[in-house]
Protein backbone atom coordinates (compact mmCIF):
# COMPACT_ATOMS: atom_id res chain seq x y z
CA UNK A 1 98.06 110.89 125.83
CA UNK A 2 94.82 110.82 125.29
CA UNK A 3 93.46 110.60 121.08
CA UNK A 4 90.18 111.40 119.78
CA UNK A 5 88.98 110.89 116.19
CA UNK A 6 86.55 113.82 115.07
CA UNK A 7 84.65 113.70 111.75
CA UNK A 8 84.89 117.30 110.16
CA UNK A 9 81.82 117.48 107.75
CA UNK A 10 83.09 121.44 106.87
CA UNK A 11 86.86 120.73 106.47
CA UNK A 12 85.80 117.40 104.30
CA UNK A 13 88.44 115.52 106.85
CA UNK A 14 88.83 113.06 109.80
CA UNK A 15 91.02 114.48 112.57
CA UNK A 16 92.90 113.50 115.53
CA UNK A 17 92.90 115.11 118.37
CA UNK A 18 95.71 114.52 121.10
CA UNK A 19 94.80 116.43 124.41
CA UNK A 20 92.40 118.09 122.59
CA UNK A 21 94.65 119.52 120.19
CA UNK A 22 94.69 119.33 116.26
CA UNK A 23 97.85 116.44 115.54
CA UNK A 24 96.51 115.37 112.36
CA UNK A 25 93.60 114.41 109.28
CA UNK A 26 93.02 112.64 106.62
CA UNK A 27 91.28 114.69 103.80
CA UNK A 28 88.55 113.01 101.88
CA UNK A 29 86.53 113.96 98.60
CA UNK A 30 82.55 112.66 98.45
CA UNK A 31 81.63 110.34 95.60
CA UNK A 32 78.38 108.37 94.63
CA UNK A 33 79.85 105.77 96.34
CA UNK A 34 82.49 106.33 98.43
CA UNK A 35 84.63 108.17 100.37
CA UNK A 36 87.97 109.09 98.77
CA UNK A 37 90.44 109.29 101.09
CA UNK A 38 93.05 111.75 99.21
CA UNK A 39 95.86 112.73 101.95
CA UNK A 40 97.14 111.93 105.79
CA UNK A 41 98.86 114.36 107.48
CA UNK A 42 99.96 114.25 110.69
CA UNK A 43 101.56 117.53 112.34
CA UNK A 44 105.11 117.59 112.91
CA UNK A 45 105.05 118.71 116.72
CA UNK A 46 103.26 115.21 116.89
CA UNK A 47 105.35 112.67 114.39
CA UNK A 48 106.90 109.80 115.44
CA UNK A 49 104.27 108.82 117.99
CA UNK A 50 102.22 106.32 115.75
CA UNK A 51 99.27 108.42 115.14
CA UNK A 52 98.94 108.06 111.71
CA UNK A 53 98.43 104.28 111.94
CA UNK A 54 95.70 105.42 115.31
CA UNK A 55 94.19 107.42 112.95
CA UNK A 56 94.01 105.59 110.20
CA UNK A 57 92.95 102.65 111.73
CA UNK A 58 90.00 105.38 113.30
CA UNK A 59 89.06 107.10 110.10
CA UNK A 60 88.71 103.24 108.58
CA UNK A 61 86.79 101.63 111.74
CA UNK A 62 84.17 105.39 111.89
CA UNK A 63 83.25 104.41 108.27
CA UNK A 64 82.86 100.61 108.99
CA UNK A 65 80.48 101.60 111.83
CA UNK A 66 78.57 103.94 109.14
CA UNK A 67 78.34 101.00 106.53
CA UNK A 68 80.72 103.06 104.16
CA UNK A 69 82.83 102.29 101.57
CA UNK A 70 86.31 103.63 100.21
CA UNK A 71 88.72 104.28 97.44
CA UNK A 72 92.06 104.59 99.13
CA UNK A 73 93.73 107.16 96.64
CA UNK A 74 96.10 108.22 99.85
CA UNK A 75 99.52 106.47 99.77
CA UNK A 76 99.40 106.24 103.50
CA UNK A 77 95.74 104.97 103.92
CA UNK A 78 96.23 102.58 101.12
CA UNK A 79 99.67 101.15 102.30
CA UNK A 80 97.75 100.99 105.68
CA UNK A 81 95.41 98.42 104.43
CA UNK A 82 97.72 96.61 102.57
CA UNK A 83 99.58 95.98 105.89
CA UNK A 84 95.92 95.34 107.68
CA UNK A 85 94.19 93.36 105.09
CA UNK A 86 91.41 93.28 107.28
CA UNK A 87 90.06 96.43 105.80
CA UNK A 88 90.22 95.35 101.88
CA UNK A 89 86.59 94.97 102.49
CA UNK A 90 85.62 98.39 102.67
CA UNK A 91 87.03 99.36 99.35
CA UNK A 92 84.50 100.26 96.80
CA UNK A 93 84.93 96.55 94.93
CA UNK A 94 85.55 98.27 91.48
CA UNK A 95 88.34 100.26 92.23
CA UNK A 96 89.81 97.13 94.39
CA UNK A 97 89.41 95.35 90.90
CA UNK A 98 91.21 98.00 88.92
CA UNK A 99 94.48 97.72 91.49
CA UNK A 100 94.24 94.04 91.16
CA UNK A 101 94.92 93.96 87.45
CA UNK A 102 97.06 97.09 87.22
CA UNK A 103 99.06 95.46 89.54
CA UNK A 104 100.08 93.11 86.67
CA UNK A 105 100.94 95.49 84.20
CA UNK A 106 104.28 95.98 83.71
CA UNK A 107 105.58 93.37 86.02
């Protein structure tokens, strides 16, 4: 099985590509300083086979490569990163603030 991660500029969205077919993307939304990453989807022909995490983890290392930041707004992405701390650094630091402390409220 062979994966590919392709950045979409038109479609806003990182795909994957299995075979060289469409399994799955993560949509994104532009901002000043960042990329929001709003919603994973991966295909249901192609569940179950760990490409979310391969894409993920693709989507995050492309923008590492490209000196980017992010503000994980997708469930997926964000749970992601909290299972692969590694990444924290990539989120834009105010909006990593902002979890931090809402995080306390409530608790």
């Amino acid at each position: 099985m062979a994966t590919e991660i392709i950045h979409n500029e038109d479609a806003s969205r990182y795909e994957i590509h299995v075979d060289g077919h469409l399994a799955g993307y993560v949509l994104y939304r532009t901002r000043p300083d960042a990329l929001a990453l709003v919603h994973t989807t991966v295909l249901p022909e192609f569940e179950g086979r760990g490409l979310g995490s391969t894409l993920a983890r693709g989507v995050l290392d492309t923008i590492r490569a490209h000196k980017g930041l992010i503000v994980p707004l997708c469930p997926f992405i964000a749970a992601f990163i909290k299972r692969h701390p590694d990444y924290t650094d990539l989120i834009v630091p105010r909006y990593h603030e902002e979890q931090a402390a809402s995080a306390g409220d409530g608790a």
